[in-house]
Protein backbone atom coordinates (compact mmCIF):
# COMPACT_ATOMS: atom_id res chain seq x y z
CA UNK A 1 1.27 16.15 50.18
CA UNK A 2 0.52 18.04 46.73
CA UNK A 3 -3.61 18.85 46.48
CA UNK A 4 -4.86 21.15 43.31
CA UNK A 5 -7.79 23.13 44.63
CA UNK A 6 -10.10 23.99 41.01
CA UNK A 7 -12.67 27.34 40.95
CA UNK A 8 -15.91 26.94 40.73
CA UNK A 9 -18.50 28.72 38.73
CA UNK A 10 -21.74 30.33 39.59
CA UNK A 11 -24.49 29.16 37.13
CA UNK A 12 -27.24 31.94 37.97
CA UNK A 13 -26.48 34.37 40.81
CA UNK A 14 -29.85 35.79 42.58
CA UNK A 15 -28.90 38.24 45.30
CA UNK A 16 -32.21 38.11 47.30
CA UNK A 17 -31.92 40.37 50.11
CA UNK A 18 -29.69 42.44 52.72
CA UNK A 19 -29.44 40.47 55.87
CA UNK A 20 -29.10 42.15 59.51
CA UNK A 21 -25.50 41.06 59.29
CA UNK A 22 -24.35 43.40 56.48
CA UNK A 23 -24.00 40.17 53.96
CA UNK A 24 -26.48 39.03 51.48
CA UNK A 25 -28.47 36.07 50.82
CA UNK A 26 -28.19 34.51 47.60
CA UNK A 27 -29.59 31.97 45.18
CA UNK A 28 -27.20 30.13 42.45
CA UNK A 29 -25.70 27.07 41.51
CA UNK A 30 -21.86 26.35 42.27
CA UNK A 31 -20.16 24.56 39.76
CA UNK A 32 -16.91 22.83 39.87
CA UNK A 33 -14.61 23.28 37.44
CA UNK A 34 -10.82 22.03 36.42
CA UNK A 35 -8.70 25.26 36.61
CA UNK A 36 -6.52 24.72 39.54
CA UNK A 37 -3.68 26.56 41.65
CA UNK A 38 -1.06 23.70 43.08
CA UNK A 39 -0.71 23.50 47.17
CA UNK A 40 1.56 21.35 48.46
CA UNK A 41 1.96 21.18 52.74
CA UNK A 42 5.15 19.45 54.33
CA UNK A 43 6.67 19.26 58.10
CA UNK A 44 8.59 21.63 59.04
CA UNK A 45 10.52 23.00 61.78
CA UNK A 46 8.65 26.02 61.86
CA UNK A 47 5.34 27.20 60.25
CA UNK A 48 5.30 29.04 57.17
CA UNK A 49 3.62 30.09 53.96
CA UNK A 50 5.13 30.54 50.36
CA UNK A 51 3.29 31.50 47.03
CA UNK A 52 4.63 31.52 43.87
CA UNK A 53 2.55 32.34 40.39
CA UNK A 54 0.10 35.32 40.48
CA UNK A 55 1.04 38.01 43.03
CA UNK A 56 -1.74 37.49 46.22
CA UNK A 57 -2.35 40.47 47.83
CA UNK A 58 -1.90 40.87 51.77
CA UNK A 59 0.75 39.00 53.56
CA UNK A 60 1.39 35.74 54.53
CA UNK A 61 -0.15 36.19 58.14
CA UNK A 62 -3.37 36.86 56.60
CA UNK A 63 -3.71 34.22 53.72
CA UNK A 64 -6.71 31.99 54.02
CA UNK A 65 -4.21 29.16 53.83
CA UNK A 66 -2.23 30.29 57.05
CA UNK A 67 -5.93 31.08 58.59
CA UNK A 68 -7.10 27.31 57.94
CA UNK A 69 -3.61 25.69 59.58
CA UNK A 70 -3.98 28.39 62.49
CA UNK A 71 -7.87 27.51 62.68
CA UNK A 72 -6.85 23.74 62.91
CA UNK A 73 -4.37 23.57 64.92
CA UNK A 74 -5.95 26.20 67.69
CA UNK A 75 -8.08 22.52 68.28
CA UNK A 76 -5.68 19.68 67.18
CA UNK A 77 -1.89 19.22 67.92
CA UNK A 78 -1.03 19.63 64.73
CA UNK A 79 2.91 19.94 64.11
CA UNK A 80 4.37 22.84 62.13
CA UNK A 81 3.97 22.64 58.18
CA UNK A 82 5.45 24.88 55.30
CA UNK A 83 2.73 25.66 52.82
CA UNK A 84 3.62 26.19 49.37
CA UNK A 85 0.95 27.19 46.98
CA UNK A 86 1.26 27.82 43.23
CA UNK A 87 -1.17 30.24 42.22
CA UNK A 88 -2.88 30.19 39.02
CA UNK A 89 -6.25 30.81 39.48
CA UNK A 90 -7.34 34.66 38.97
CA UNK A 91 -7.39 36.64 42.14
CA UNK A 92 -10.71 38.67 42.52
CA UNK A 93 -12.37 36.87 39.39
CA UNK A 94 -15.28 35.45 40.79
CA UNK A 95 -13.81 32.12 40.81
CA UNK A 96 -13.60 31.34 44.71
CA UNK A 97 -10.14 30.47 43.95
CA UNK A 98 -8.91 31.87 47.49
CA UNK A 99 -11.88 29.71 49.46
CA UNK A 100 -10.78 26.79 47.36
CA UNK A 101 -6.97 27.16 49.09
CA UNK A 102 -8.70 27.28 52.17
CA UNK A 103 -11.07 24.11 51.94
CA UNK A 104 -7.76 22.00 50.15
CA UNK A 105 -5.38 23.04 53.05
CA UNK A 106 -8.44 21.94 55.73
CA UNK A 107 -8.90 18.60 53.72
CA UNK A 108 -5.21 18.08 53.36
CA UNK A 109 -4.44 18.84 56.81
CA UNK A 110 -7.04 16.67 57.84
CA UNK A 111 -5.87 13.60 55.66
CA UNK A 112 -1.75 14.10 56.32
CA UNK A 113 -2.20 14.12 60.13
CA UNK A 114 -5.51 11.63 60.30
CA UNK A 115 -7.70 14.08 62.15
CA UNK A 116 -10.73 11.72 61.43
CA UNK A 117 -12.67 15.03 61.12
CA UNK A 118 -16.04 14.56 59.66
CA UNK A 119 -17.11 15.79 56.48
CA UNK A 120 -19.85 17.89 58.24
CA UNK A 121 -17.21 19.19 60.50
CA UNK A 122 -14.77 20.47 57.88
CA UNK A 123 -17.61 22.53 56.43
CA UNK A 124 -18.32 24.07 59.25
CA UNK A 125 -14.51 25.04 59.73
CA UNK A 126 -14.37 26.50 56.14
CA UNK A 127 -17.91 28.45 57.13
CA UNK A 128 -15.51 30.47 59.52
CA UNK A 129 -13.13 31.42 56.73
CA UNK A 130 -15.44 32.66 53.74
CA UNK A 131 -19.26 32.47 52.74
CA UNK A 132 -18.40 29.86 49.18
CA UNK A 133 -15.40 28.09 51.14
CA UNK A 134 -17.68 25.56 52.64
CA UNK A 135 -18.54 24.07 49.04
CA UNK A 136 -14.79 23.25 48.38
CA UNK A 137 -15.34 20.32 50.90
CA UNK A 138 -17.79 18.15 48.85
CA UNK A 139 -16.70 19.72 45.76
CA UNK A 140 -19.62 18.86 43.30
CA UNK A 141 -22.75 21.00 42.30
CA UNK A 142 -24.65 22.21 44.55
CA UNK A 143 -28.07 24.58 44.88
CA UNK A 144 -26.67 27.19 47.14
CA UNK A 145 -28.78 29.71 49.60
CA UNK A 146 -28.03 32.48 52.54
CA UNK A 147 -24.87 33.97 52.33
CA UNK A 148 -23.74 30.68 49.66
CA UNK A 149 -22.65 28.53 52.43
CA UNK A 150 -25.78 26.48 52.85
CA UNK A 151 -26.21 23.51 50.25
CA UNK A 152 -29.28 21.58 48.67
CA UNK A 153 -28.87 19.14 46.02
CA UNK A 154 -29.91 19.95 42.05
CA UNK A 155 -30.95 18.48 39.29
CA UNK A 156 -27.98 19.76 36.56
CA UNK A 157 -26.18 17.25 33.98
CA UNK A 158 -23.66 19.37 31.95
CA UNK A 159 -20.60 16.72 32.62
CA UNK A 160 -18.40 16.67 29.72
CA UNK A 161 -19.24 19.85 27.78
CA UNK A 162 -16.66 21.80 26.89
CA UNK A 163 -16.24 25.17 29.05
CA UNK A 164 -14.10 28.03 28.48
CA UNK A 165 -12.78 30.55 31.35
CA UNK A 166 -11.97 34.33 30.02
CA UNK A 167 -10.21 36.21 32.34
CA UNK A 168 -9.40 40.50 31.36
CA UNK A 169 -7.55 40.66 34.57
CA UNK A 170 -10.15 43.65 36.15
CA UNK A 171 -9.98 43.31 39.41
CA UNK A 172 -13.63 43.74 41.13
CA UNK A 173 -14.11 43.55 44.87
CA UNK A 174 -17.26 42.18 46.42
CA UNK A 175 -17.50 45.99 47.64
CA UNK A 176 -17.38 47.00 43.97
CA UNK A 177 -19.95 44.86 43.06
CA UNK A 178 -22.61 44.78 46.00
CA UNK A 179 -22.44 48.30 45.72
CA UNK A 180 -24.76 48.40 42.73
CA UNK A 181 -26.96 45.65 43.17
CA UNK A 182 -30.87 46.06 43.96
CA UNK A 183 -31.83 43.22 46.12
CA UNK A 184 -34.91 41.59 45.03
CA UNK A 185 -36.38 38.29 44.92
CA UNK A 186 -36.38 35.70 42.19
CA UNK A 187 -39.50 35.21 40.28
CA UNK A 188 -38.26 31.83 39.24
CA UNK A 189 -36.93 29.14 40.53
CA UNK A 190 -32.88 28.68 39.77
CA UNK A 191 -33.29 25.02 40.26
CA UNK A 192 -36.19 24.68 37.76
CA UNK A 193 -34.74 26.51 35.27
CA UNK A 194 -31.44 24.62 35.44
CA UNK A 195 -33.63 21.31 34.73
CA UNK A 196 -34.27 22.40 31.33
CA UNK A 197 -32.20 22.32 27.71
CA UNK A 198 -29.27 24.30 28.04
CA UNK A 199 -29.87 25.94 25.40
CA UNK A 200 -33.47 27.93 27.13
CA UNK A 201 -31.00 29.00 29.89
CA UNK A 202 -30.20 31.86 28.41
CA UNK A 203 -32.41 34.97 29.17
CA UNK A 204 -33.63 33.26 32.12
CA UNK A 205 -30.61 32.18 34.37
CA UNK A 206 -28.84 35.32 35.05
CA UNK A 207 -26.44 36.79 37.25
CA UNK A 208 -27.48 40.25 38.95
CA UNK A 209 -24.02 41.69 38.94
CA UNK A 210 -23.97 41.72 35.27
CA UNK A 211 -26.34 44.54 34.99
CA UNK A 212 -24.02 47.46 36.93
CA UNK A 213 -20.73 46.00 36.30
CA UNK A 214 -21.35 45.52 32.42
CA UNK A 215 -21.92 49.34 32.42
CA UNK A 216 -18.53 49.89 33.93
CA UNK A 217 -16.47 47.65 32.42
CA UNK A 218 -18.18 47.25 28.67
CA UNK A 219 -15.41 44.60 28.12
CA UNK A 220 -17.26 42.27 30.33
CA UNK A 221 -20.57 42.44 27.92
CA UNK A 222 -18.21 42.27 24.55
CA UNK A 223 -16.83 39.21 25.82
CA UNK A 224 -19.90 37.17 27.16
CA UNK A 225 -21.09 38.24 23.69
CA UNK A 226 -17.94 37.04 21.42
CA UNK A 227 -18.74 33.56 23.12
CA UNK A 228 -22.69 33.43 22.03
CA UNK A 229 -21.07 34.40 18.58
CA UNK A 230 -18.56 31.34 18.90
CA UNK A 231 -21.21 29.17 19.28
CA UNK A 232 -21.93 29.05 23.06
CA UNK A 233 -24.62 27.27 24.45
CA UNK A 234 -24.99 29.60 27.54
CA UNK A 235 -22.37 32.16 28.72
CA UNK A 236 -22.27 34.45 31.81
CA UNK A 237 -20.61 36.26 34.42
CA UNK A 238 -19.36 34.22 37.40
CA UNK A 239 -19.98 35.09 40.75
CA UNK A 240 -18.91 39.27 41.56
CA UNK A 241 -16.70 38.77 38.13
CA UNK A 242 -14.54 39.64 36.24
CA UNK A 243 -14.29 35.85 34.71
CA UNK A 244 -16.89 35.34 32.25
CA UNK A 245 -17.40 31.68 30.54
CA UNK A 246 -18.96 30.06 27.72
CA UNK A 247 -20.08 26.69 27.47
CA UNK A 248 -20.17 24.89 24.46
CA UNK A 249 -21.53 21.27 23.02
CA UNK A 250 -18.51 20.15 21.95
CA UNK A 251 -14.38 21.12 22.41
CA UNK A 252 -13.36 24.02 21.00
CA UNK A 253 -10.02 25.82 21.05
CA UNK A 254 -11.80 29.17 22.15
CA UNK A 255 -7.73 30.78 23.31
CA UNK A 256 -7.58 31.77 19.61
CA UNK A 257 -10.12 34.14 19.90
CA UNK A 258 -8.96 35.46 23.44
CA UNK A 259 -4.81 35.85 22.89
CA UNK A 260 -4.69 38.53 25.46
CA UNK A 261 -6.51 37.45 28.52
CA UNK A 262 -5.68 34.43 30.95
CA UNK A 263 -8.23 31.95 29.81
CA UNK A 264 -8.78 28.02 30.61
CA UNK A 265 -10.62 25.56 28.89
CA UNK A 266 -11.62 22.22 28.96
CA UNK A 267 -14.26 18.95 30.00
CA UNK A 268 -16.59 19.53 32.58
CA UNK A 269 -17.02 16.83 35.03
């Protein structure tokens, strides 16, 4: 079985408060979009985990793919599988591309071997790998609260605008970027905001790692401003970074203006 688990995007990121548990809540809006990393799972005689594309970090023991077959089959009889995963998504971008593996290989898993697990039940496995792996399972947009694993619906139409991806291939850990960040509660509402034009998004719908790690790495800033100056409709920061992303009314071949970085681009759904 082949599966392509996409990134996501975080349309306004609202870090609200420290909890008791050392994470943070959060407000924002987690979109889906199309740039993928391949996974495919087969039988095998023996368990194991291959990646090919970008370097992951870590070994195979601790990928969150090897954690989600382990997780499964410590409750089903599941036979042994060889993983093989094509990565492609940016590593430490703010993309959730590493949750995304995670939520594919519990859906997959779930589908080769009929487990009949319930969507509410796969959620609640991915909760146990990572805070944003839980919104792999649905996959759509979602108003997201607490530590980003709790979902409400929202009001957003931007299907089939065109969106591009910049990646500068900085490397920020959500150490890195916590570190700087002020807590402090929104004085609007994410989800009212994102009901309006597009275009009065932006100097209200923010992300509050922008303000530390923009000072750090200037590059971030230059580029979220090169894509207002290409004719963005709203561009940010997603998630703890270092992908930024414009998005646009109509297609545009934005890699001309970007030769250098690992960018994608294309429809929104």
């Amino acid at each position: 079985m082949v599966v392509f688990p996409n990134a996501k995007i975080n349309i306004g990121l609202n870090i609200v408060e420290k909890r008791p548990d050392g994470f943070h809540n959060i407000e924002s809006c987690f979109y889906p979009v199309g740039w993928s990393d391949a996974l495919e799972i087969t039988l095998a005689e023996a368990f194991s985990f291959q990646s090919d594309g970008i370097v992951i970090p870590g070994s195979a023991a601790d990928n969150l793919c090897t954690k989600a077959y382990q997780m499964l089959a410590g409750d089903y009889n599941l036979p042994p599988v060889k993983i093989h995963l094509l990565k492609t998504v940016p590593i430490g971008a703010g993309l959730g591309g590493g949750s995304a593996d995670a939520a594919f290989t519990i859906k997959a898993l779930n589908q080769l071997f009929s487990l009949d697990i319930s969507i509410e039940e796969q959620e609640n496995y991915a909760r146990r790998i990572g805070s944003d792996c839980a919104f792999f399972i649905r996959n759509r947009p979602v108003y997201c609260f607490e530590k980003g694993d709790k979902f409400d619906v929202i009001d957003i139409d931007i299907s089939g605008k065109w969106i591009a991806l910049i990646n500068p291939g900085i490397h920020i850990s959500t150490v890195e970027a916590y570190s700087g960040v002020v807590a402090k509660r929104s004085t609007e509402d994410l989800r009212n905001i994102l009901r309006k034009p597009i275009q009065e998004w932006k100097d209200r719908v923010t992300n509050d790692f922008e303000a530390t790690l923009f000072k750090k790495y200037p590059l971030l800033k230059e580029i979220k401003e090169k894509l207002y100056d290409l004719g963005a409709e709203y561009a940010a920061m997603s998630g703890s970074g270092s992908t930024l992303f414009g998005i646009f009314r109509k297609e545009q071949n934005v890699k001309l203006h970007f030769p250098e970085f690992r960018l994608w681009q294309g429809f929104l759904r």
